[in-house]
N, C-alpha and C. Protein backbone atom coordinates (compact mmCIF):
# COMPACT_ATOMS: atom_id res chain seq x y z
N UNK A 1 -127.99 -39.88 -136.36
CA UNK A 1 -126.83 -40.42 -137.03
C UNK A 1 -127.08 -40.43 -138.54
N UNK A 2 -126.23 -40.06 -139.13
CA UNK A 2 -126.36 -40.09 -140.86
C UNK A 2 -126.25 -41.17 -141.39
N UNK A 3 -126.73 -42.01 -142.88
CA UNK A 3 -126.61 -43.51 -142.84
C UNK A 3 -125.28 -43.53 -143.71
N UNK A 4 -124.91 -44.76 -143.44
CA UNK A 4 -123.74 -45.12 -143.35
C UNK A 4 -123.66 -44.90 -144.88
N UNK A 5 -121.47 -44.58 -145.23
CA UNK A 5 -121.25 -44.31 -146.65
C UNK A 5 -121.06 -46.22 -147.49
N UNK A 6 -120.93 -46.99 -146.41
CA UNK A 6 -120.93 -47.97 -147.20
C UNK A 6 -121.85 -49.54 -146.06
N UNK A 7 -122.44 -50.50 -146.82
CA UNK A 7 -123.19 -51.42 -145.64
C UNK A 7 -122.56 -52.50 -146.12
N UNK A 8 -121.62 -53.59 -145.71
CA UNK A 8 -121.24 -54.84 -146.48
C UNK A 8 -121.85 -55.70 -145.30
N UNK A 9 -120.78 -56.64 -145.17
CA UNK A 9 -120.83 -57.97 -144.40
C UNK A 9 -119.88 -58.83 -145.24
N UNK A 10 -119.03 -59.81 -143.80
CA UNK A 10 -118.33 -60.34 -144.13
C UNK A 10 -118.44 -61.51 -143.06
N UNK A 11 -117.50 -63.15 -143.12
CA UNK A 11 -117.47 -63.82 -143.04
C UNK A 11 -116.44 -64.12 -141.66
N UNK A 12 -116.66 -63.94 -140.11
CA UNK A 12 -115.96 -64.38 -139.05
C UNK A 12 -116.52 -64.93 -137.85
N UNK A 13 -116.53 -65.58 -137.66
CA UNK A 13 -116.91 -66.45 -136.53
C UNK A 13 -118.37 -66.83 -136.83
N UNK A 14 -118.62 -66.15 -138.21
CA UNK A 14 -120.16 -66.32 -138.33
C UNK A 14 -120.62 -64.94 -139.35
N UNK A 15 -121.92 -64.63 -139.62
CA UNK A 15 -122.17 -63.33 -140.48
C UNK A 15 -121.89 -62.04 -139.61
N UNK A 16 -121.10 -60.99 -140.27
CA UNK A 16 -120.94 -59.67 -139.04
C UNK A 16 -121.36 -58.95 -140.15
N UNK A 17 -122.56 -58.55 -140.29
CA UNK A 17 -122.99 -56.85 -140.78
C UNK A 17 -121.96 -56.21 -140.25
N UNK A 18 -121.79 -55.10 -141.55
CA UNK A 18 -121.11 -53.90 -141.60
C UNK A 18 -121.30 -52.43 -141.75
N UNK A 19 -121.40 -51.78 -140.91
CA UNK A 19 -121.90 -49.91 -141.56
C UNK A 19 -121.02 -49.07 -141.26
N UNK A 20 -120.42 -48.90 -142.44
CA UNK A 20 -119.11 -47.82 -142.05
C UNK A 20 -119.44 -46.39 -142.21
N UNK A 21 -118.52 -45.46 -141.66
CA UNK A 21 -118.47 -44.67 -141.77
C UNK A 21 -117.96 -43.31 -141.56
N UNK A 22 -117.44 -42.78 -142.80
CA UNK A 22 -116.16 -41.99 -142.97
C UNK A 22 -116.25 -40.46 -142.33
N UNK A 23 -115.12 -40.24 -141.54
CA UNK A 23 -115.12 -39.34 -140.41
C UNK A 23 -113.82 -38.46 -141.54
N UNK A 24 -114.11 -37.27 -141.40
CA UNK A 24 -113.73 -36.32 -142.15
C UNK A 24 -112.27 -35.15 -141.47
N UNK A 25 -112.62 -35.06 -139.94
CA UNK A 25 -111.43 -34.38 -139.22
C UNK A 25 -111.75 -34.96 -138.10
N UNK A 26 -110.74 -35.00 -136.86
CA UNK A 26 -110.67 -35.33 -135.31
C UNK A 26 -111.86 -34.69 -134.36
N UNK A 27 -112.43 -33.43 -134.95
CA UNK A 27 -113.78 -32.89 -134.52
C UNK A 27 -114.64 -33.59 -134.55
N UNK A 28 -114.95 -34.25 -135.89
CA UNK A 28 -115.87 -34.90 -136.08
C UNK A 28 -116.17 -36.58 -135.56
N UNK A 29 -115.80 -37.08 -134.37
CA UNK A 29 -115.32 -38.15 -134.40
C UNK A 29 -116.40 -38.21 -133.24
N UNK A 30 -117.63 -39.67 -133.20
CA UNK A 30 -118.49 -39.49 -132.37
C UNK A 30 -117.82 -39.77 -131.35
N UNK A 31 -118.48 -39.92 -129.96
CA UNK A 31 -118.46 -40.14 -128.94
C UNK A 31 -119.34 -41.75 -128.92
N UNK A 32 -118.72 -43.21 -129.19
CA UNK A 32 -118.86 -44.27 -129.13
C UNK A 32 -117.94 -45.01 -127.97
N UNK A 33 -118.70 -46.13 -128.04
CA UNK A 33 -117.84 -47.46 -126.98
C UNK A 33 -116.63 -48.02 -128.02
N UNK A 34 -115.58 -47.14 -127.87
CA UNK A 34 -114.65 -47.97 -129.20
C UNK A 34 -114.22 -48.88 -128.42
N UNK A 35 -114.37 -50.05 -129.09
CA UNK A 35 -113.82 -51.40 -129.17
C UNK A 35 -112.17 -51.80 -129.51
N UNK A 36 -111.74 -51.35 -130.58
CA UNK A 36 -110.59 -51.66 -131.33
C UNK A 36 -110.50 -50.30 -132.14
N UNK A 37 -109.35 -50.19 -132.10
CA UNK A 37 -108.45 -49.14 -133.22
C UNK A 37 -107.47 -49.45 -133.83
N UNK A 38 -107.28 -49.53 -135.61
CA UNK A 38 -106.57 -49.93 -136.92
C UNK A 38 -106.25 -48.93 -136.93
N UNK A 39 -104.90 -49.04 -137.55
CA UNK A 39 -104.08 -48.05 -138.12
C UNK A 39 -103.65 -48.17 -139.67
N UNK A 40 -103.96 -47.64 -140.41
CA UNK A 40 -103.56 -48.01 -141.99
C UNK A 40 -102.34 -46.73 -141.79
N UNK A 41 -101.31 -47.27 -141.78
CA UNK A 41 -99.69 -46.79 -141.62
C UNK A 41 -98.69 -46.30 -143.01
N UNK A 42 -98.05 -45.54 -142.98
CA UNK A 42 -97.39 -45.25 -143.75
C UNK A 42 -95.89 -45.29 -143.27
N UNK A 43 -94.86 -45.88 -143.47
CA UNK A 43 -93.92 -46.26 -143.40
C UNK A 43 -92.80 -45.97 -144.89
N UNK A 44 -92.08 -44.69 -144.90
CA UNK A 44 -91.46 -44.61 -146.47
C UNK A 44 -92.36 -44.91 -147.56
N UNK A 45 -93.83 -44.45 -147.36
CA UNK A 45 -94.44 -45.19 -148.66
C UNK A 45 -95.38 -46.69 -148.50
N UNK A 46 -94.85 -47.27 -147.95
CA UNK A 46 -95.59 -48.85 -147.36
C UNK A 46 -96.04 -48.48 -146.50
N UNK A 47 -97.31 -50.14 -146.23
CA UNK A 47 -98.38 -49.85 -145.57
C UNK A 47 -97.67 -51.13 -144.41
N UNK A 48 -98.01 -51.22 -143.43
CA UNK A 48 -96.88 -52.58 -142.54
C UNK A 48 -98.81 -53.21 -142.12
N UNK A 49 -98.20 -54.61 -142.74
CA UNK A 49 -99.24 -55.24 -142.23
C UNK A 49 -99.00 -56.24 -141.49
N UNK A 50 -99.40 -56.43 -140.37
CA UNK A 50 -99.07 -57.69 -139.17
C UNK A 50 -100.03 -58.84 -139.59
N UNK A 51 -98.61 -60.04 -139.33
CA UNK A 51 -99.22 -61.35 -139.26
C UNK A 51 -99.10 -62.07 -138.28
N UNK A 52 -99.96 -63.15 -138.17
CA UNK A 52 -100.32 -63.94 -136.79
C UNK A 52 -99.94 -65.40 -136.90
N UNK A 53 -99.11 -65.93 -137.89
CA UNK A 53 -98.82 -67.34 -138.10
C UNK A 53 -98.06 -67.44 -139.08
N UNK A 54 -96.60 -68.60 -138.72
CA UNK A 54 -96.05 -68.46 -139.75
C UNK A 54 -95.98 -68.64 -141.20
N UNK A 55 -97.26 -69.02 -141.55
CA UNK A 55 -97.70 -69.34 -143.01
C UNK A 55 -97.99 -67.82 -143.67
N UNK A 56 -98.16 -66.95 -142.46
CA UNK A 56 -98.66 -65.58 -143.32
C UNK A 56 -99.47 -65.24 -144.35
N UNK A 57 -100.86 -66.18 -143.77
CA UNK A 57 -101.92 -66.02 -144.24
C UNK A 57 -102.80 -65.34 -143.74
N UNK A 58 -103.04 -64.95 -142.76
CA UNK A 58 -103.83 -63.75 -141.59
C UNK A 58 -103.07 -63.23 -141.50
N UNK A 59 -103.54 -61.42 -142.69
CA UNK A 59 -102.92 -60.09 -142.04
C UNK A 59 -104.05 -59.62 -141.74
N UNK A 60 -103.75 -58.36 -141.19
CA UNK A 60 -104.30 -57.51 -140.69
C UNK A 60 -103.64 -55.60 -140.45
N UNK A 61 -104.40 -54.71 -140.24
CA UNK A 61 -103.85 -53.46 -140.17
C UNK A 61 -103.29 -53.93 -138.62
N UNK A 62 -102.31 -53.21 -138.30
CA UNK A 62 -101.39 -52.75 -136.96
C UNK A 62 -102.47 -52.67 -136.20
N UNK A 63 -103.33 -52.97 -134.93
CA UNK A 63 -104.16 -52.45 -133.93
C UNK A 63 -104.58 -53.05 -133.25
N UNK A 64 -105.73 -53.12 -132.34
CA UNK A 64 -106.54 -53.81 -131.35
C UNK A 64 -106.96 -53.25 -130.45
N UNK A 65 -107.41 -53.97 -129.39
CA UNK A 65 -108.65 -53.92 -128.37
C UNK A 65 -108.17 -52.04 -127.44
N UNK A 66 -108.96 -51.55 -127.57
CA UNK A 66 -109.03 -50.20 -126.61
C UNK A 66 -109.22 -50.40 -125.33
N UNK A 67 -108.36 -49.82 -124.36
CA UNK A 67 -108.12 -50.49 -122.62
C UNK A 67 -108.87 -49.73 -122.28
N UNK A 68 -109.33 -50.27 -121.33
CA UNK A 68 -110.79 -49.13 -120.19
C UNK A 68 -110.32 -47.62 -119.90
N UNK A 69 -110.63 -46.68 -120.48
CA UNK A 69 -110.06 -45.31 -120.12
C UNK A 69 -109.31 -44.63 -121.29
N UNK A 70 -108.82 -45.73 -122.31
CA UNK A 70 -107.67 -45.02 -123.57
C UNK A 70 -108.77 -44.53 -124.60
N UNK A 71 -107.76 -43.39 -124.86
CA UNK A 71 -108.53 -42.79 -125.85
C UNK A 71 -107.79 -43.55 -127.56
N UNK A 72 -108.58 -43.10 -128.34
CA UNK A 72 -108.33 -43.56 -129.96
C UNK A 72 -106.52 -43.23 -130.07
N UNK A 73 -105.83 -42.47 -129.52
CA UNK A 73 -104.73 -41.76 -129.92
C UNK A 73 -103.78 -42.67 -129.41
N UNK A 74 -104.12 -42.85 -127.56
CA UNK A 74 -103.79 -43.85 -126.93
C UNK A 74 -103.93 -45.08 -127.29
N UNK A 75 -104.76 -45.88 -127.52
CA UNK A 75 -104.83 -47.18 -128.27
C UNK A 75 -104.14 -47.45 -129.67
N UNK A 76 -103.90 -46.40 -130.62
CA UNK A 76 -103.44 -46.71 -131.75
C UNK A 76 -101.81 -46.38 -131.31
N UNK A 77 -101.35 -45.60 -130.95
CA UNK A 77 -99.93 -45.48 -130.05
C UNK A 77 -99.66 -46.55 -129.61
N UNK A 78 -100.60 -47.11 -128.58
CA UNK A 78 -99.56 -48.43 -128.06
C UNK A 78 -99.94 -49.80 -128.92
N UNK A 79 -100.90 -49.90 -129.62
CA UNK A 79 -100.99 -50.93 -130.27
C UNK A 79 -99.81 -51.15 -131.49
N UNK A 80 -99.77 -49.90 -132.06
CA UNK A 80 -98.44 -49.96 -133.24
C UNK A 80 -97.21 -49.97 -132.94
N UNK A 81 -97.08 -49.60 -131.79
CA UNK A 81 -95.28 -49.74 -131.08
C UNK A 81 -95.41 -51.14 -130.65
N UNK A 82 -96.18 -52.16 -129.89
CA UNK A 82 -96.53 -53.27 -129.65
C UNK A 82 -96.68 -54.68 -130.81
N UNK A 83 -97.30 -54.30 -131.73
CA UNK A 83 -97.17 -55.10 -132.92
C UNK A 83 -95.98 -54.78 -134.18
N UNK A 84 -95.36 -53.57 -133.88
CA UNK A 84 -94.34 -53.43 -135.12
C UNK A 84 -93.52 -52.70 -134.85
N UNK A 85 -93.23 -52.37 -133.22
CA UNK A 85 -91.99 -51.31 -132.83
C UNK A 85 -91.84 -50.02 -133.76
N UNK A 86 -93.28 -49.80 -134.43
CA UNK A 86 -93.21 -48.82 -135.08
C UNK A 86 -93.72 -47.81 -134.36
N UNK A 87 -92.90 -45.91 -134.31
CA UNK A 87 -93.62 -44.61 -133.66
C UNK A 87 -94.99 -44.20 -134.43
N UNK A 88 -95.79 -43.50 -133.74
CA UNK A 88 -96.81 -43.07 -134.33
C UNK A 88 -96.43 -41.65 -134.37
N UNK A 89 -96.28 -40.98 -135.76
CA UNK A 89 -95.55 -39.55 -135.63
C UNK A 89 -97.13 -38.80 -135.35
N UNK A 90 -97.72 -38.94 -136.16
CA UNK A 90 -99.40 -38.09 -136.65
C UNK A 90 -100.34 -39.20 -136.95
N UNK A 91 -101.50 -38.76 -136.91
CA UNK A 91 -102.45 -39.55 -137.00
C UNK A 91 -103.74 -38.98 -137.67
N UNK A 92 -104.28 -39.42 -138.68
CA UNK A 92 -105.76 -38.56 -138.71
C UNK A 92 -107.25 -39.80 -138.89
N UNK A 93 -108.20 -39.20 -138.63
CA UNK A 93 -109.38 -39.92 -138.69
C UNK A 93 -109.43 -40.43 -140.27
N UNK A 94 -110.05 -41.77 -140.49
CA UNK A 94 -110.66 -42.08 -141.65
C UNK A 94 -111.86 -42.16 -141.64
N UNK A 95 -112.33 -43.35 -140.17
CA UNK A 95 -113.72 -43.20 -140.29
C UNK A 95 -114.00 -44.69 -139.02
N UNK A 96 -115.01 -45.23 -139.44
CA UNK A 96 -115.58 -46.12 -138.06
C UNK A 96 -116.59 -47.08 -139.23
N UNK A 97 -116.29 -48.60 -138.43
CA UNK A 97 -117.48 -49.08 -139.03
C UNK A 97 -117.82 -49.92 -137.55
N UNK A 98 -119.42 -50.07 -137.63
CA UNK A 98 -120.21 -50.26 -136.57
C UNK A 98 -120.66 -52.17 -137.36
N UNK A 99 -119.83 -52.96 -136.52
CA UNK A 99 -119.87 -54.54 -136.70
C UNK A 99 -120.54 -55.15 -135.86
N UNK A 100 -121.85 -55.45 -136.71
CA UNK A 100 -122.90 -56.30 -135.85
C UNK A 100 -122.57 -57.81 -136.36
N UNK A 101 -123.13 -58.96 -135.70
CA UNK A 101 -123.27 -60.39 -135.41
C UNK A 101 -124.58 -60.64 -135.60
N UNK A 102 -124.57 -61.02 -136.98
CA UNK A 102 -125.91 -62.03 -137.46
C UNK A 102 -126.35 -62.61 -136.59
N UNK A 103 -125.90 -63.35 -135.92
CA UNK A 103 -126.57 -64.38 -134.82
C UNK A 103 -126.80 -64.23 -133.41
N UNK A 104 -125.63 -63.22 -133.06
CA UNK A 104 -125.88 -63.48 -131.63
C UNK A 104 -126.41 -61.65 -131.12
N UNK A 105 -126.09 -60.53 -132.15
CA UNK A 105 -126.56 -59.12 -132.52
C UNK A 105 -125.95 -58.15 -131.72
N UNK A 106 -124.54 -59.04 -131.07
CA UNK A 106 -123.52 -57.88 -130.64
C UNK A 106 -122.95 -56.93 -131.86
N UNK A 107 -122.63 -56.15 -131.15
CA UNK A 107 -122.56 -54.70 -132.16
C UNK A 107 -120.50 -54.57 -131.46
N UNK A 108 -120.20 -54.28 -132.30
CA UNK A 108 -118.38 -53.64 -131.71
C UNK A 108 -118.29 -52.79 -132.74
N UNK A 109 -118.04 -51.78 -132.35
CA UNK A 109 -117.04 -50.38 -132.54
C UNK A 109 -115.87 -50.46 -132.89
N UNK A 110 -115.16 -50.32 -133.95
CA UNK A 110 -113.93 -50.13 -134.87
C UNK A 110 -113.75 -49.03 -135.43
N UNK A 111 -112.84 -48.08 -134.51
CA UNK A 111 -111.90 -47.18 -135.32
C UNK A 111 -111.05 -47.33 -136.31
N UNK A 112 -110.92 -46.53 -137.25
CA UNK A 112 -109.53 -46.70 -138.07
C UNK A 112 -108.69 -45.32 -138.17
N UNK A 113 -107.45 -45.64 -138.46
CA UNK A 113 -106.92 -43.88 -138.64
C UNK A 113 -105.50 -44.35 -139.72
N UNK A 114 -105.59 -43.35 -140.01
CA UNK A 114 -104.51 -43.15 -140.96
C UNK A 114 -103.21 -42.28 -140.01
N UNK A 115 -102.01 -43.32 -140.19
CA UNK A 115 -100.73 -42.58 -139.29
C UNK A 115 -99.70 -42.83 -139.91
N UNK A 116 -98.54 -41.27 -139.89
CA UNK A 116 -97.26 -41.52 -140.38
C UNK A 116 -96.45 -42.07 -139.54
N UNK A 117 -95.37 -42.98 -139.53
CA UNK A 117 -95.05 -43.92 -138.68
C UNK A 117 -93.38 -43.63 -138.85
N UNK A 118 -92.21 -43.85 -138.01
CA UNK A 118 -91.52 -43.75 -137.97
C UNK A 118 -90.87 -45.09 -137.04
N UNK A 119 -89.60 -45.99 -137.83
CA UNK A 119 -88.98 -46.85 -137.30
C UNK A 119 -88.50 -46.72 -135.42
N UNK A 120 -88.95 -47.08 -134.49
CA UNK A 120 -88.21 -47.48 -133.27
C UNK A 120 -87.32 -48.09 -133.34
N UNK A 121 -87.23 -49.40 -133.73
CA UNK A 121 -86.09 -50.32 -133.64
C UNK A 121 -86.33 -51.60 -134.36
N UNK A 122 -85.92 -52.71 -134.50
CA UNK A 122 -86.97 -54.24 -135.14
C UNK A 122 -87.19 -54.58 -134.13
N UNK A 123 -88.27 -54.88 -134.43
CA UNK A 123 -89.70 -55.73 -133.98
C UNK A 123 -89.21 -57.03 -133.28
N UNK A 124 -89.34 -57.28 -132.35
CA UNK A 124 -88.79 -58.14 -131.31
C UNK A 124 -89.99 -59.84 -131.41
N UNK A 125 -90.73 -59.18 -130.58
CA UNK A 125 -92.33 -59.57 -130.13
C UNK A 125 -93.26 -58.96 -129.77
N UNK A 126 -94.37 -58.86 -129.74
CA UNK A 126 -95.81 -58.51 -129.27
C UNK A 126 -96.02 -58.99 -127.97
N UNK A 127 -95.91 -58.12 -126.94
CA UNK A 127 -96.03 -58.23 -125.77
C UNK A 127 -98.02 -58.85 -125.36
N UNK A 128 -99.11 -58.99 -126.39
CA UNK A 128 -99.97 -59.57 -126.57
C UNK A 128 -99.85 -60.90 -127.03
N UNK A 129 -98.87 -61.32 -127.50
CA UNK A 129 -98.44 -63.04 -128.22
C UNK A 129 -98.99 -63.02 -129.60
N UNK A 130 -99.96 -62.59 -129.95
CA UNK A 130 -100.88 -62.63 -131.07
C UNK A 130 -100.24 -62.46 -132.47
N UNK A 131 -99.20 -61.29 -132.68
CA UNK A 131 -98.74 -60.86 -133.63
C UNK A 131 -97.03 -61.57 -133.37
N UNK A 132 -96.86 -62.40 -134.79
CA UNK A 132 -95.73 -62.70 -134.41
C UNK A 132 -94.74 -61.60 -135.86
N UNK A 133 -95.39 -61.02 -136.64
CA UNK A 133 -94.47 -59.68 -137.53
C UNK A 133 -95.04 -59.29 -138.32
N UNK A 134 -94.29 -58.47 -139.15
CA UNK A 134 -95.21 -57.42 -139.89
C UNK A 134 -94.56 -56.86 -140.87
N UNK A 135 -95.23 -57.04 -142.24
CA UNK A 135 -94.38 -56.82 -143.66
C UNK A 135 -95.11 -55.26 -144.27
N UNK A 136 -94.43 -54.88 -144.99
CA UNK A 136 -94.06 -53.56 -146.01
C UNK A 136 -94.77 -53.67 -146.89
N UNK A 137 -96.15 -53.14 -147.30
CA UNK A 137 -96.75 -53.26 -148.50
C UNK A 137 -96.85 -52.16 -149.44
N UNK A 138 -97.28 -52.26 -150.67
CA UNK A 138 -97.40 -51.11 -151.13
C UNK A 138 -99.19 -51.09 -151.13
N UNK A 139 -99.35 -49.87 -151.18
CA UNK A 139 -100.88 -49.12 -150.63
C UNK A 139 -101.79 -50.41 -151.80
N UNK A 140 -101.11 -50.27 -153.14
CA UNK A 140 -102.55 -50.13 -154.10
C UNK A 140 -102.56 -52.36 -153.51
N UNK A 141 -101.65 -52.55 -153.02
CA UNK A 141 -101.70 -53.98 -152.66
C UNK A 141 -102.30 -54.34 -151.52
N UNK A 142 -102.62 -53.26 -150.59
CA UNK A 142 -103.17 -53.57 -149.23
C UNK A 142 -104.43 -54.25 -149.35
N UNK A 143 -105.77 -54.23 -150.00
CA UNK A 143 -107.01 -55.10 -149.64
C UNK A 143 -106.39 -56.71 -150.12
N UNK A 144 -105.51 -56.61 -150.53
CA UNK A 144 -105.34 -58.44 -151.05
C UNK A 144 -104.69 -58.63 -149.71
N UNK A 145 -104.28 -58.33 -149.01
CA UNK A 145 -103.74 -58.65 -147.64
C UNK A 145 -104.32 -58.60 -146.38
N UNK A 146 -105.07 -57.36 -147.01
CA UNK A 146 -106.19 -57.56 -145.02
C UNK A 146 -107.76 -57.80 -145.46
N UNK A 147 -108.03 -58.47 -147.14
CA UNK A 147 -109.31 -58.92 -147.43
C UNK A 147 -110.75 -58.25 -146.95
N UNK A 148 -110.12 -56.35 -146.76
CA UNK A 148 -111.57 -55.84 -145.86
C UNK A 148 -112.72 -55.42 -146.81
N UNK A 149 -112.50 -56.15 -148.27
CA UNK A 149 -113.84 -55.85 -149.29
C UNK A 149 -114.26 -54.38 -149.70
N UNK A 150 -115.06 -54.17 -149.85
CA UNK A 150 -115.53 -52.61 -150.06
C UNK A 150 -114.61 -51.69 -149.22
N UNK A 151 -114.80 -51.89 -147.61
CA UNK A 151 -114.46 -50.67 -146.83
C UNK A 151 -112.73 -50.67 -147.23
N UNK A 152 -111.94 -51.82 -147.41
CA UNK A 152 -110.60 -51.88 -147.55
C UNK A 152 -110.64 -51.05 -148.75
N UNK A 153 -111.45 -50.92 -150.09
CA UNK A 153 -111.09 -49.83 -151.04
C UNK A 153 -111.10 -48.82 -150.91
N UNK A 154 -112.42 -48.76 -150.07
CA UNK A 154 -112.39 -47.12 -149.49
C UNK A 154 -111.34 -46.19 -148.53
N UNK A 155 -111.35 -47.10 -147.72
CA UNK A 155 -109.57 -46.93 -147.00
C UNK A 155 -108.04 -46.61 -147.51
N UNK A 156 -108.41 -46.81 -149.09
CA UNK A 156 -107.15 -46.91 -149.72
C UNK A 156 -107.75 -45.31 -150.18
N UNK A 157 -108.42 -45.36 -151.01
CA UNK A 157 -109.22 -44.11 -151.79
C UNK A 157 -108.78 -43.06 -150.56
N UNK A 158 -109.32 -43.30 -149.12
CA UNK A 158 -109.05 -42.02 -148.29
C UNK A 158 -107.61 -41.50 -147.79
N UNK A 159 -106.74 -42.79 -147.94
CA UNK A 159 -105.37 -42.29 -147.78
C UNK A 159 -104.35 -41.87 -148.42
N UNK A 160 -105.22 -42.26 -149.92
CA UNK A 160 -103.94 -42.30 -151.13
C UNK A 160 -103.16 -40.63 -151.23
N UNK A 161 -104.39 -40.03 -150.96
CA UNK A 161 -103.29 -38.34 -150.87
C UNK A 161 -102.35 -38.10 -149.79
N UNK A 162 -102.38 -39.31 -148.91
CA UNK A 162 -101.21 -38.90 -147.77
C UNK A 162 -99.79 -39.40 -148.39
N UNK A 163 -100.09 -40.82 -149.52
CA UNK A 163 -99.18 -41.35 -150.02
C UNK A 163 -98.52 -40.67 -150.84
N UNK A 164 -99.28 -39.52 -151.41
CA UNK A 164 -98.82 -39.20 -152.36
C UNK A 164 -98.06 -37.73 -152.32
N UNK A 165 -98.22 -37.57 -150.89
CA UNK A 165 -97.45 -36.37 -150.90
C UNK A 165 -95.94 -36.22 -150.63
């Protein structure tokens, strides 16, 4: 394995080491236990970030837990029609960060992908309960909203040419 393009750590349930790392085309995409798959979305230009309470202080990218058998394509498909009745037109790799637990030294697998998204209908509910909606951002505003530190800049850096085309 090559070492990672960026190592942080951040602050949830306790210390979670971080080692990300940026996946270049759909070829290149290891063969891991993915855990969860994010979608950093494009919507007319905005990025749709889901919130979990009505104070709308916890966002987060569109995504979650990968079902026994789904692949990355599959999980980010039904997770983004599920949290924001939004289509997944295309999709491409950004990259993976490998989230270990200071304390207890579980490791989880996090995909991310970059997808052009197209309106279904409004957003009803989240058939998970978790996500109760999901707002329109603009790109260069996204880390003040999903607080992902380093890797959230880098995330922006890898998508900004999709924005910009």
């Amino acid at each position: 394995m090559n070492p990672p393009d960026i190592i942080s750590s951040y602050e949830y349930k306790g210390q979670v080491d971080v080692e990300w790392y940026d996946v270049p085309d759909k070829e290149s995409i290891p063969d891991l236990p993915w855990h969860q798959v994010y979608a950093l979305g494009n919507l007319h230009g905005k990025v749709p970030v889901v919130y979990y309470s009505e104070a709308r202080g916890d966002y987060n990218l569109p995504g979650g837990k990968t079902e026994p058998g789904e692949s990355i394509e599959e999980t980010i498909k039904r997770e983004v029609l599920e949290e924001t009745n939004l289509i997944v037109c295309s999709w491409e790799p950004l990259g993976y960060q490998v989230c270990t637990n200071a304390d207890t030294g579980n490791i989880n697998y996090q995909f991310r992908v970059y997808a052009e998204l197209r309106k279904e209908a409004d957003f009803v509910n989240d058939p998970g309960g978790g996500v109760l909606g999901h707002e329109l951002v603009d790109l260069a505003e996204l880390n003040k909203y999903i607080n992902y530190g380093k890797v959230g800049t880098r995330l922006v850096e890898l998508v900004q040419k999709y924005f910009a085309e």
